[in-house]
C-alpha atoms as a PDB file:
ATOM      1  CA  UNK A   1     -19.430 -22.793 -37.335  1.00  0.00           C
ATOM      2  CA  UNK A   2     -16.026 -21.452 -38.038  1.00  0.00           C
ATOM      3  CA  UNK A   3     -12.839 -23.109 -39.131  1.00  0.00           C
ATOM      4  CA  UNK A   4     -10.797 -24.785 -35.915  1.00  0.00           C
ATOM      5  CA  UNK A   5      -8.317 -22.291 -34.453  1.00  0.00           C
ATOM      6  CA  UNK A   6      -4.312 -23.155 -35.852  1.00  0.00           C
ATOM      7  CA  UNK A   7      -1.956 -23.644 -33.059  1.00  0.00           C
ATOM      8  CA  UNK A   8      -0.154 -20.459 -33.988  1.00  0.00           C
ATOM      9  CA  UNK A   9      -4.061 -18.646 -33.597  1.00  0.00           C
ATOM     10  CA  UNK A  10      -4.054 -20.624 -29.976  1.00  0.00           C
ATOM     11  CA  UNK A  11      -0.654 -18.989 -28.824  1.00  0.00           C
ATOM     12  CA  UNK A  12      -1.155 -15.700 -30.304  1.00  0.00           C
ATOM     13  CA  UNK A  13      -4.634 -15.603 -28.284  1.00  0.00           C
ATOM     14  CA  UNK A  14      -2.883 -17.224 -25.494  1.00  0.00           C
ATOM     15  CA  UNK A  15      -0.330 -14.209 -25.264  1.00  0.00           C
ATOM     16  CA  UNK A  16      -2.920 -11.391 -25.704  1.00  0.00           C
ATOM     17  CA  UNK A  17      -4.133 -13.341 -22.661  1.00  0.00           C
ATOM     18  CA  UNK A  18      -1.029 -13.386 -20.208  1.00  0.00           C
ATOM     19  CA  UNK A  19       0.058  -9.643 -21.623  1.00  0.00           C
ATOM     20  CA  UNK A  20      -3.752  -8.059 -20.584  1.00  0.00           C
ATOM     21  CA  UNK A  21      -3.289 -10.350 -17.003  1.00  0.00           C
ATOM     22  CA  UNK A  22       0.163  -8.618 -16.687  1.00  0.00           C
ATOM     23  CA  UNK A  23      -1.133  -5.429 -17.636  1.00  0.00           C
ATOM     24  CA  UNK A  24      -3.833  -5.781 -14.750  1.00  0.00           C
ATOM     25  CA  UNK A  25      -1.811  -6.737 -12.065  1.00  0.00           C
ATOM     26  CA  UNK A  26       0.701  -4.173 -12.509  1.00  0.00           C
ATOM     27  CA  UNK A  27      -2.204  -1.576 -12.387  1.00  0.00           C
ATOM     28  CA  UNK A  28      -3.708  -3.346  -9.564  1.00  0.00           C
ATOM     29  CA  UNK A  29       0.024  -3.573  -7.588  1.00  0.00           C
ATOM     30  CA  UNK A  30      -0.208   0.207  -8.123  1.00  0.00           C
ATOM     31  CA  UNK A  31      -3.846   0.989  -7.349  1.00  0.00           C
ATOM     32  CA  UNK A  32      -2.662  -1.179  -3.839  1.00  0.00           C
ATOM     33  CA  UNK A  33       0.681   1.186  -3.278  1.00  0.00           C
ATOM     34  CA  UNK A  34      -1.421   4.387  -3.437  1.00  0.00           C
ATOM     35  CA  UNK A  35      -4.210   3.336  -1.008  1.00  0.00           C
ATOM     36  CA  UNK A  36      -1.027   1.489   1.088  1.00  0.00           C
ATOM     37  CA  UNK A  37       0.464   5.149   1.580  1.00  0.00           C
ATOM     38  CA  UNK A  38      -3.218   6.849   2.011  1.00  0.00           C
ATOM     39  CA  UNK A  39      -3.371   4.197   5.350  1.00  0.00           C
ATOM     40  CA  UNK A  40      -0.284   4.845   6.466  1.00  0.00           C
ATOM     41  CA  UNK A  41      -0.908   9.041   6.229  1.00  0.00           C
ATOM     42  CA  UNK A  42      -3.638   8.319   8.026  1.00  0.00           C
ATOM     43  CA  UNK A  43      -2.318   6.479  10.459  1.00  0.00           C
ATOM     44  CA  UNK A  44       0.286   9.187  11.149  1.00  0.00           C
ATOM     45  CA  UNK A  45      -2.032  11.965  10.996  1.00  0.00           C
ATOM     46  CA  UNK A  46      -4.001  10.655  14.030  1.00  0.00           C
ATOM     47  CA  UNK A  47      -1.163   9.464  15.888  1.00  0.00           C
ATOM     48  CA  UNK A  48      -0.017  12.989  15.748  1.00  0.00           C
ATOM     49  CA  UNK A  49      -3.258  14.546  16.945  1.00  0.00           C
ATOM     50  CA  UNK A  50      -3.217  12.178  19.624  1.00  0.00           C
ATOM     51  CA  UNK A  51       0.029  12.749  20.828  1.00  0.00           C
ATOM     52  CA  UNK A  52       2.260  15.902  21.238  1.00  0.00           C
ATOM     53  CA  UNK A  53       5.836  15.937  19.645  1.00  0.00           C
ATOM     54  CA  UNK A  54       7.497  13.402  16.535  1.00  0.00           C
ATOM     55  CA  UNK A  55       8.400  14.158  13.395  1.00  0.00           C
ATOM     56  CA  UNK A  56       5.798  15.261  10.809  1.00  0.00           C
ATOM     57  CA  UNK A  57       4.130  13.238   8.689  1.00  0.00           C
ATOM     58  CA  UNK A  58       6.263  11.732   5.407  1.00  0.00           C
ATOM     59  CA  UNK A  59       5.348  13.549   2.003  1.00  0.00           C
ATOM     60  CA  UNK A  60       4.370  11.077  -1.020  1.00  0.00           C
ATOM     61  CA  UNK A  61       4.957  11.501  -4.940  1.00  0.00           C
ATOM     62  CA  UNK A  62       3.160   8.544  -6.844  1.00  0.00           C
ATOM     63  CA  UNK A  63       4.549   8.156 -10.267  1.00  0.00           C
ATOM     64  CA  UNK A  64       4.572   4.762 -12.502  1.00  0.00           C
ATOM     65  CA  UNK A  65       8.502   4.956 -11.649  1.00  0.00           C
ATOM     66  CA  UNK A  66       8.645   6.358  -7.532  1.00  0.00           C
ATOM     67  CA  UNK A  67       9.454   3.979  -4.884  1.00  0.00           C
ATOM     68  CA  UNK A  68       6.818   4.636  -2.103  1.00  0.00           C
ATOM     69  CA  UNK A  69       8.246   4.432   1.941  1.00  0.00           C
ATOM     70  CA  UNK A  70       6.556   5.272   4.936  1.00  0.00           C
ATOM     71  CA  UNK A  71       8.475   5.973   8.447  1.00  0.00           C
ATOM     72  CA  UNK A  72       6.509   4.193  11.159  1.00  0.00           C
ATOM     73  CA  UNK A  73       6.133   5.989  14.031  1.00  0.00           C
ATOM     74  CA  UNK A  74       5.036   4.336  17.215  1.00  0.00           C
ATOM     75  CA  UNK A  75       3.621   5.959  20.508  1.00  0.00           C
ATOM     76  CA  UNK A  76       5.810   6.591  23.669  1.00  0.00           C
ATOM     77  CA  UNK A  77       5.093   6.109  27.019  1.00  0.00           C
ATOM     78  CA  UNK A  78       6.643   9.093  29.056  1.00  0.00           C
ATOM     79  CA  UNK A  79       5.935   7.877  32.481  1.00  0.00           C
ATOM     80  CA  UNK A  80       3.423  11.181  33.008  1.00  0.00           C
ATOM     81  CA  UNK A  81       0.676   8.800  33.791  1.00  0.00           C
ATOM     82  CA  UNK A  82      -0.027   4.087  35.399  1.00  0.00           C
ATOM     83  CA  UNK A  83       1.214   2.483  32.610  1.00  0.00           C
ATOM     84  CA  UNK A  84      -0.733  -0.362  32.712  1.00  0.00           C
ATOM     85  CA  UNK A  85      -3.718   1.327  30.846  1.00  0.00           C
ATOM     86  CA  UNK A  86      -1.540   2.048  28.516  1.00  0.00           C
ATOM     87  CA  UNK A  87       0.830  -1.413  27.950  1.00  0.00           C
ATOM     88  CA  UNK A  88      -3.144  -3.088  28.173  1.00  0.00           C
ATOM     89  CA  UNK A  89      -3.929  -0.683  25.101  1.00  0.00           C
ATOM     90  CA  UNK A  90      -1.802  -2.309  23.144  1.00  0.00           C
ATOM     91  CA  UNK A  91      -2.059  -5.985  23.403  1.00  0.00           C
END
């Protein structure tokens, strides 16, 4: 067998070691905003083709530097039809 690792081998191993966890994380917290936004287009996209009117759906740039928002939009009840189907639908 080899020669016992020095403490300086130990902590230079050990840092490799946090840096390629860091390096992970901040790919996964990215990997985790893109689908995030692909959820939340979706989510708009069939609100709006189930209901008539609202804004359009938000446009996204990802980038390692972009700040990623989403407007929520919620469905509105315009009295047209019983609303208890449609409070019910949403409990």
């Amino acid at each position: 067998m080899g020669e016992p690792l020095t403490t300086d081998q130990k902590l230079d191993l050990l840092i490799k070691s946090l840096q390629k966890n860091s390096d992970d994380i901040n790919q996964m917290k990215t990997q985790y905003a893109v689908i995030s936004v692909a959820v939340n287009k979706l989510q708009s996209d069939k609100h709006e083709s189930s209901s008539s009117g609202g804004s359009g759906p938000q446009t996204f740039t990802i980038g390692k530097s972009s700040t990623i928002s989403h407007k929520l939009q919620f469905p509105h009840y315009d009295g047209s039809e019983d609303p208890l189907p449609w409070l019910s639908k949403w409990k």
